[in-house]
PDB file of N, CA and C in Angstrom:
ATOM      1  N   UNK A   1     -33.981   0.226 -19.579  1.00  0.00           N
ATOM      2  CA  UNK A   1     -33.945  -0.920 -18.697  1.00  0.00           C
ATOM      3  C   UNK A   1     -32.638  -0.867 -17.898  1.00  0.00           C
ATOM      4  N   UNK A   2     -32.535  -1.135 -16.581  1.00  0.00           N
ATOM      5  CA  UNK A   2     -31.678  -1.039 -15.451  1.00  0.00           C
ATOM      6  C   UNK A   2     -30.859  -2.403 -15.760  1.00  0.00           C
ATOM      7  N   UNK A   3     -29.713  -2.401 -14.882  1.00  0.00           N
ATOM      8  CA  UNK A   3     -28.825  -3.524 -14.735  1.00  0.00           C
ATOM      9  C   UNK A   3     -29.614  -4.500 -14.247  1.00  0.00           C
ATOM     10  N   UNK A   4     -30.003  -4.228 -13.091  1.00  0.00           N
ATOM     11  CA  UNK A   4     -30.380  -4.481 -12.238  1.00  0.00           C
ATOM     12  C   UNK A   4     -31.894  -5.687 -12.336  1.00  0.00           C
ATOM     13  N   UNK A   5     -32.706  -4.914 -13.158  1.00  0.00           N
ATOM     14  CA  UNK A   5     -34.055  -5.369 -13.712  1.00  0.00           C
ATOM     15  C   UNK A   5     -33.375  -6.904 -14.710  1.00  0.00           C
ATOM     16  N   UNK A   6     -32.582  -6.947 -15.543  1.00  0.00           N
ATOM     17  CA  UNK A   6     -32.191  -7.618 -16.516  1.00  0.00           C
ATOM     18  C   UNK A   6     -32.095  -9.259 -15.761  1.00  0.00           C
ATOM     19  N   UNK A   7     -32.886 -10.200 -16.085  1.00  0.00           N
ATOM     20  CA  UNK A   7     -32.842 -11.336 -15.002  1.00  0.00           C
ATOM     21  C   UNK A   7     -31.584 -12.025 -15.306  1.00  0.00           C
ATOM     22  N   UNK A   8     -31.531 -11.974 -16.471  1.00  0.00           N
ATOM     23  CA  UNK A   8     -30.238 -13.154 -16.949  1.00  0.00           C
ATOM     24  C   UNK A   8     -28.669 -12.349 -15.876  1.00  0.00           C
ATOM     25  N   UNK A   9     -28.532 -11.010 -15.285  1.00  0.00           N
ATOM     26  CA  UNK A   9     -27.887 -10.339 -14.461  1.00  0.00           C
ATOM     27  C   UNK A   9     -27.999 -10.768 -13.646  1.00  0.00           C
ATOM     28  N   UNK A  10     -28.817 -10.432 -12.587  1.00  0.00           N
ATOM     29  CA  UNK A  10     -29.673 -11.204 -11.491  1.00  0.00           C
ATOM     30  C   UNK A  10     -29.510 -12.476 -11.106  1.00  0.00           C
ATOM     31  N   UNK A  11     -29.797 -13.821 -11.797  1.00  0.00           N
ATOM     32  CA  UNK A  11     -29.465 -14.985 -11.937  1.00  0.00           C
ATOM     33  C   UNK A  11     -28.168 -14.950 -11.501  1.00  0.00           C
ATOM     34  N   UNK A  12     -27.114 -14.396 -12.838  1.00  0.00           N
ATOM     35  CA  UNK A  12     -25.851 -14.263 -12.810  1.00  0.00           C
ATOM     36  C   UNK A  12     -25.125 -14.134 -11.252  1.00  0.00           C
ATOM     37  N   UNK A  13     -25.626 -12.841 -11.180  1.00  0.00           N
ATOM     38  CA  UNK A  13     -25.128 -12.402 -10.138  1.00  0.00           C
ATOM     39  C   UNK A  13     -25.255 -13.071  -8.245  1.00  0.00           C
ATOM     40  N   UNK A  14     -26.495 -13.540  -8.573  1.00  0.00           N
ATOM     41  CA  UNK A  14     -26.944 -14.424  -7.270  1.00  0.00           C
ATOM     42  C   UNK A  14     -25.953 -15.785  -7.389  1.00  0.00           C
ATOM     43  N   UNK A  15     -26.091 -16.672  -8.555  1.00  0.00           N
ATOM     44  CA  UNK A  15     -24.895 -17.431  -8.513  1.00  0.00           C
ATOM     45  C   UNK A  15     -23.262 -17.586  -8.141  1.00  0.00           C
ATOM     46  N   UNK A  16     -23.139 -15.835  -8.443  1.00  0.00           N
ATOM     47  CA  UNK A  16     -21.684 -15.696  -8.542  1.00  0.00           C
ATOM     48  C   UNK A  16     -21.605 -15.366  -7.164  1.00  0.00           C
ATOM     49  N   UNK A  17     -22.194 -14.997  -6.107  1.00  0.00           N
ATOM     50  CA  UNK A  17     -21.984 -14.471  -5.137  1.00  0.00           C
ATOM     51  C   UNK A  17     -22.460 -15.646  -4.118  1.00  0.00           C
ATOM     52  N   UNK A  18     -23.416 -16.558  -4.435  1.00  0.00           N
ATOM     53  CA  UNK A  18     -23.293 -17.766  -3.525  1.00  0.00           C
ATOM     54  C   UNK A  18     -22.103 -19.008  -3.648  1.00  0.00           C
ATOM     55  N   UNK A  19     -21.603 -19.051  -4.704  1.00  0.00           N
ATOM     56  CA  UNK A  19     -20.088 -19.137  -4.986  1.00  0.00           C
ATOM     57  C   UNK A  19     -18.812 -18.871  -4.164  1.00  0.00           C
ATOM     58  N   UNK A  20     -19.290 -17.849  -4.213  1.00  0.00           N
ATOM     59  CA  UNK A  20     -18.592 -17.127  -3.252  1.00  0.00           C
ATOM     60  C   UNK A  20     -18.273 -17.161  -1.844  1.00  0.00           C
ATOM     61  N   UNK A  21     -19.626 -17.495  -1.442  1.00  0.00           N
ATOM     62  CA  UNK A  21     -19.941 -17.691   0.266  1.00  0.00           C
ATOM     63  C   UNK A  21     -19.624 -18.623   0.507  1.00  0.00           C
ATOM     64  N   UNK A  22     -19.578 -20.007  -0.591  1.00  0.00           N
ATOM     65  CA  UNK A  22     -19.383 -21.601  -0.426  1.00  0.00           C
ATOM     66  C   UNK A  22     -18.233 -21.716  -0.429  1.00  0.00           C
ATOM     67  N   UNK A  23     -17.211 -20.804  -1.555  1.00  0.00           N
ATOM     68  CA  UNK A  23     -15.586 -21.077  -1.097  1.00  0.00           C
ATOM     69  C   UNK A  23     -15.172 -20.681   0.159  1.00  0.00           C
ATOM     70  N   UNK A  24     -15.493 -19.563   0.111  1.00  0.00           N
ATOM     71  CA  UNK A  24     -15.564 -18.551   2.129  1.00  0.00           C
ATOM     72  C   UNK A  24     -15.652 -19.834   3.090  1.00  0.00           C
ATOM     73  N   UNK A  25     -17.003 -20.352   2.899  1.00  0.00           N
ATOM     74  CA  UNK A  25     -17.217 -21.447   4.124  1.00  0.00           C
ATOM     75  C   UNK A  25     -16.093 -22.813   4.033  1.00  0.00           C
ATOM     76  N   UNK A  26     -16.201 -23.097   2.939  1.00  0.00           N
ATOM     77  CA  UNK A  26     -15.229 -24.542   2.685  1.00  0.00           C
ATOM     78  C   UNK A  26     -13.515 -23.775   3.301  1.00  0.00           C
ATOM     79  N   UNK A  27     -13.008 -22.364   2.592  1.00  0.00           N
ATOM     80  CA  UNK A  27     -11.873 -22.618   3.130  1.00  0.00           C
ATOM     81  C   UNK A  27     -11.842 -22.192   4.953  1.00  0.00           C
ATOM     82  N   UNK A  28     -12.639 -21.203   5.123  1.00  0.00           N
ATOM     83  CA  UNK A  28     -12.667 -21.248   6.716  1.00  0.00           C
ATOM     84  C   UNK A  28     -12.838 -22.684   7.760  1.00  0.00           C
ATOM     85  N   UNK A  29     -13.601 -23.225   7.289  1.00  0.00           N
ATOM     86  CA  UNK A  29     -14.280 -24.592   7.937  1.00  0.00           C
ATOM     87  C   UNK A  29     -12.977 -25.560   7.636  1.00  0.00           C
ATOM     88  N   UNK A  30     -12.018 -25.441   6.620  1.00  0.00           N
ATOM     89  CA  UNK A  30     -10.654 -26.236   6.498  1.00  0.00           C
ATOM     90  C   UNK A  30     -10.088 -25.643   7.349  1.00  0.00           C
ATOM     91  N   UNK A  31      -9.564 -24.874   7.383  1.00  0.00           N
ATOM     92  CA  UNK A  31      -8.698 -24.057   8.112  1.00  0.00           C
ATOM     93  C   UNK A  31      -8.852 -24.437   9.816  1.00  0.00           C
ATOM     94  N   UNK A  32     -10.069 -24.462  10.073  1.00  0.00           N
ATOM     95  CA  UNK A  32     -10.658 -24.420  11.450  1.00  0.00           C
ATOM     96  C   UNK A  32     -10.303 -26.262  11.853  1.00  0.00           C
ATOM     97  N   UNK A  33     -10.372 -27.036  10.937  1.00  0.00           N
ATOM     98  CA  UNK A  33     -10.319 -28.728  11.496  1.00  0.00           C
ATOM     99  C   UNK A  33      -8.861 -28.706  11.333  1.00  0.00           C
ATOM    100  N   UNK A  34      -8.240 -27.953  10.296  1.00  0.00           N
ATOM    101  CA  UNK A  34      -6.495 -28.232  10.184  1.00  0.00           C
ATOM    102  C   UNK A  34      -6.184 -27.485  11.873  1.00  0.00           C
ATOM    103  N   UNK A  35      -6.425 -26.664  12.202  1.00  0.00           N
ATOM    104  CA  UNK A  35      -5.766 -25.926  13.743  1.00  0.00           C
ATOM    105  C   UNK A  35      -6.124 -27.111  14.551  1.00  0.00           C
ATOM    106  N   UNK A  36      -7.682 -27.645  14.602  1.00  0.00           N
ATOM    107  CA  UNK A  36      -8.054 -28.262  15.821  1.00  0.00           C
ATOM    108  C   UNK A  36      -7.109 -29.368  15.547  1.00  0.00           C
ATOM    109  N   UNK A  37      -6.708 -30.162  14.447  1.00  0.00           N
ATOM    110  CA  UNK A  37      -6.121 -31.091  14.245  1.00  0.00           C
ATOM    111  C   UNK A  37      -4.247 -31.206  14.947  1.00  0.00           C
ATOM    112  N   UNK A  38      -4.106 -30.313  14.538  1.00  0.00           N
ATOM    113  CA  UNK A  38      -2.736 -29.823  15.143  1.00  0.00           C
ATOM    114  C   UNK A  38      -2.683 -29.194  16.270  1.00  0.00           C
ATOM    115  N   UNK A  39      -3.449 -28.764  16.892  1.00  0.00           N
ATOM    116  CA  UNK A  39      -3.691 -28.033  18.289  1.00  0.00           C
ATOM    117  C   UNK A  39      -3.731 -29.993  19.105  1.00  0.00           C
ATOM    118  N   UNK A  40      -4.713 -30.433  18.729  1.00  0.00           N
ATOM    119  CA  UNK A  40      -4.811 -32.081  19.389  1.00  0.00           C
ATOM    120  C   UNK A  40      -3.606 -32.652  19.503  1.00  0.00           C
ATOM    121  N   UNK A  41      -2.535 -32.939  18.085  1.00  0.00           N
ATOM    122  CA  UNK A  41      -1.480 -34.134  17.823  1.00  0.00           C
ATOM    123  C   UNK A  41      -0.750 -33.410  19.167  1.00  0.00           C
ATOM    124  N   UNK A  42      -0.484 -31.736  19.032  1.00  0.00           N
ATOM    125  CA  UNK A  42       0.890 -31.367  19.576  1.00  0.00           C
ATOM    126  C   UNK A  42       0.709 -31.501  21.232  1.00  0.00           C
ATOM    127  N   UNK A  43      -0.780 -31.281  21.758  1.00  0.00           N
ATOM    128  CA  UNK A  43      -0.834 -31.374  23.063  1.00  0.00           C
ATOM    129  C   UNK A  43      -1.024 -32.673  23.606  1.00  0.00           C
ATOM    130  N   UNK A  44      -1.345 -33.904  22.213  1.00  0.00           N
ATOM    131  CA  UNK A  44      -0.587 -35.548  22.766  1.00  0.00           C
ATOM    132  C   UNK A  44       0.882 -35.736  22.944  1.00  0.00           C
ATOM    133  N   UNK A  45       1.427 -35.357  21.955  1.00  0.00           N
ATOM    134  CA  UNK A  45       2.817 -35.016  21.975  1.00  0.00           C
ATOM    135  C   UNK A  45       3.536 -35.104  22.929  1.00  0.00           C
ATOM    136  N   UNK A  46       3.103 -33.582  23.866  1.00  0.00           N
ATOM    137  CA  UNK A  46       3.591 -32.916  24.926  1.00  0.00           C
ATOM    138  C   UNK A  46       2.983 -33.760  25.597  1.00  0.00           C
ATOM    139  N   UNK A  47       2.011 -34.318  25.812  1.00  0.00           N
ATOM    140  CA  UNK A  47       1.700 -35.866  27.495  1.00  0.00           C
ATOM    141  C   UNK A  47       2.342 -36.488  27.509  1.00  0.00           C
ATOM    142  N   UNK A  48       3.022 -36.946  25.821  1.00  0.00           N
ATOM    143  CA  UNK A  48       4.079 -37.604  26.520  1.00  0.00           C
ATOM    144  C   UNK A  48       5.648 -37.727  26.477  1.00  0.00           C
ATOM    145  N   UNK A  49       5.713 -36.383  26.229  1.00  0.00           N
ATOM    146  CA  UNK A  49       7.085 -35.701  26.976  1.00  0.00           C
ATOM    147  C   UNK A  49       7.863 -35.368  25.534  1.00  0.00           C
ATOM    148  N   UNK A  50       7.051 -35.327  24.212  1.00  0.00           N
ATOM    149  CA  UNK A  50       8.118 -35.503  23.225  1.00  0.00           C
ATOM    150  C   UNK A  50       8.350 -33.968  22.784  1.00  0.00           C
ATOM    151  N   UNK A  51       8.659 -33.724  21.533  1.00  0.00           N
ATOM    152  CA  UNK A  51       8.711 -32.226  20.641  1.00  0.00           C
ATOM    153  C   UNK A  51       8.482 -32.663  19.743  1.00  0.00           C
ATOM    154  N   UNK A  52       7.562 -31.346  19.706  1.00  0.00           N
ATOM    155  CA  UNK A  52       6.739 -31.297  18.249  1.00  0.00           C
ATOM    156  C   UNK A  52       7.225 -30.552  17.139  1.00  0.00           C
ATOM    157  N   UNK A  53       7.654 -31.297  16.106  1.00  0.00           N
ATOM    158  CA  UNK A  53       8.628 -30.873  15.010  1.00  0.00           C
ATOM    159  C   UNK A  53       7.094 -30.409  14.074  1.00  0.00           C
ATOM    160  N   UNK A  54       6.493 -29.457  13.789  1.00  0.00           N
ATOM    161  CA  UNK A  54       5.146 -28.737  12.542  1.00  0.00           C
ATOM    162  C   UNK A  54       6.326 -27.934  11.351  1.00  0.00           C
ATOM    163  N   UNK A  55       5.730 -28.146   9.769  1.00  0.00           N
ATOM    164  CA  UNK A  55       6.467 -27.378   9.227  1.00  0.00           C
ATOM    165  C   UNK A  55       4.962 -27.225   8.467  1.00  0.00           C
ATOM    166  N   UNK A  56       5.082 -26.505   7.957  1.00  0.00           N
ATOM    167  CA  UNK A  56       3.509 -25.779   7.456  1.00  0.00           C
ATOM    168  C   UNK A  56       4.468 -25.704   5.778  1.00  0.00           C
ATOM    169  N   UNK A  57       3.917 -26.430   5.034  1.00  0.00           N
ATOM    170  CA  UNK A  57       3.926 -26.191   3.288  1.00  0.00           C
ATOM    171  C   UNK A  57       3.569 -25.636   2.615  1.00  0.00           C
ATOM    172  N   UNK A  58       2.485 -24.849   3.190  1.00  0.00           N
ATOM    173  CA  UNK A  58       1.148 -24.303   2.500  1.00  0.00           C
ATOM    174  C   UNK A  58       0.249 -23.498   2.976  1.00  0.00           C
ATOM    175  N   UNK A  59       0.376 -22.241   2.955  1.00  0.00           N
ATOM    176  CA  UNK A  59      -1.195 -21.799   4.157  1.00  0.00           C
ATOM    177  C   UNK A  59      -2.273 -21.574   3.475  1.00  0.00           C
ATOM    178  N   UNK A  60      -1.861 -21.784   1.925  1.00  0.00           N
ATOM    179  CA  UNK A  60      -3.400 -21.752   1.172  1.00  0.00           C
ATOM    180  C   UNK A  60      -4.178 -22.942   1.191  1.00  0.00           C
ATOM    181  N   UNK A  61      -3.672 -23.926   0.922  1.00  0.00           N
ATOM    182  CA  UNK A  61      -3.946 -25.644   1.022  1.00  0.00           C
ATOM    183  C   UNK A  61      -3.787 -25.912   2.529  1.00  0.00           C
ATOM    184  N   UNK A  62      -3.659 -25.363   3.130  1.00  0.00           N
ATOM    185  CA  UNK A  62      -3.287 -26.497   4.907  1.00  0.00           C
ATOM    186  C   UNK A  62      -2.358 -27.248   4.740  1.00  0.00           C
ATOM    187  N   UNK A  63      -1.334 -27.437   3.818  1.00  0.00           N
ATOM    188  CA  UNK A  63      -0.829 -28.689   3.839  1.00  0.00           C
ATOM    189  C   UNK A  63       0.482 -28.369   4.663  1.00  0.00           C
ATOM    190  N   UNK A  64       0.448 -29.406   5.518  1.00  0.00           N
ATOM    191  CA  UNK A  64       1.315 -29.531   7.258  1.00  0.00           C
ATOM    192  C   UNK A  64       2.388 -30.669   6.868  1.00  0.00           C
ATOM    193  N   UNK A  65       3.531 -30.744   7.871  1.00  0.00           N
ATOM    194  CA  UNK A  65       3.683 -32.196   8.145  1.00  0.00           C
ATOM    195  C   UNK A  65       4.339 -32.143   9.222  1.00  0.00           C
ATOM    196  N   UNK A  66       3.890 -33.245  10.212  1.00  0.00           N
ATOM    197  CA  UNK A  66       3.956 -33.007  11.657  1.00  0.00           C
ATOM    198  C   UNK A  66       4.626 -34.061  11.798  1.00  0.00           C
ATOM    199  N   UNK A  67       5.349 -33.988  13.308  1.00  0.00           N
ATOM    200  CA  UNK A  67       6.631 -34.892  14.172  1.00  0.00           C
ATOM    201  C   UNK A  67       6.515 -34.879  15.046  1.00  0.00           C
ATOM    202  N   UNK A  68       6.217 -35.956  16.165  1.00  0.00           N
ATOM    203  CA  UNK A  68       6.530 -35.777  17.522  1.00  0.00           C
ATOM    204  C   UNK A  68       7.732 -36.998  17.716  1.00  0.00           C
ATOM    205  N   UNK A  69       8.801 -35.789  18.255  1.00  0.00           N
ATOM    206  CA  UNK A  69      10.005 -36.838  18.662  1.00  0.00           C
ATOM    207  C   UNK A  69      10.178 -36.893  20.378  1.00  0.00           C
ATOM    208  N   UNK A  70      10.466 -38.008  20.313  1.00  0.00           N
ATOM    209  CA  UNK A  70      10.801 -38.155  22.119  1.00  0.00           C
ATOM    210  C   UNK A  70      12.313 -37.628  22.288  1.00  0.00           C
TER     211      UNK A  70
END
């Protein structure tokens, strides 16, 4: 009998790999609203004339903390 054939493998393996795709999507799809989010504050910012102080904490977590000073 093959690896492959063995269902309780199979099962296994289909689980572990849609797992997979769901962390893939959750951290890309974070990643993607944290830019748009900070791409938005800094170009309000700049309308109205201030500087944008970004210090990035984290690039695994997104975790930011942003400043706009006049």
């Amino acid at each position: 009998m093959t690896v492959f054939k063995n269902r309780h493998f199979t099962g296994g393996l289909l689980i572990l790999v849609l797992a997979l795709f769901g962390f893939a999507f959750l951290t890309i799809s974070s990643s993607y609203f944290n830019t748009s989010e900070i791409n938005l504050a800094s170009t309000r910012c700049y309308e109205i004339g201030g500087e944008v102080i970004l210090e990035i904490h984290n690039n695994f977590t997104s975790e930011y903390s942003f400043e706009c000073k006049k």
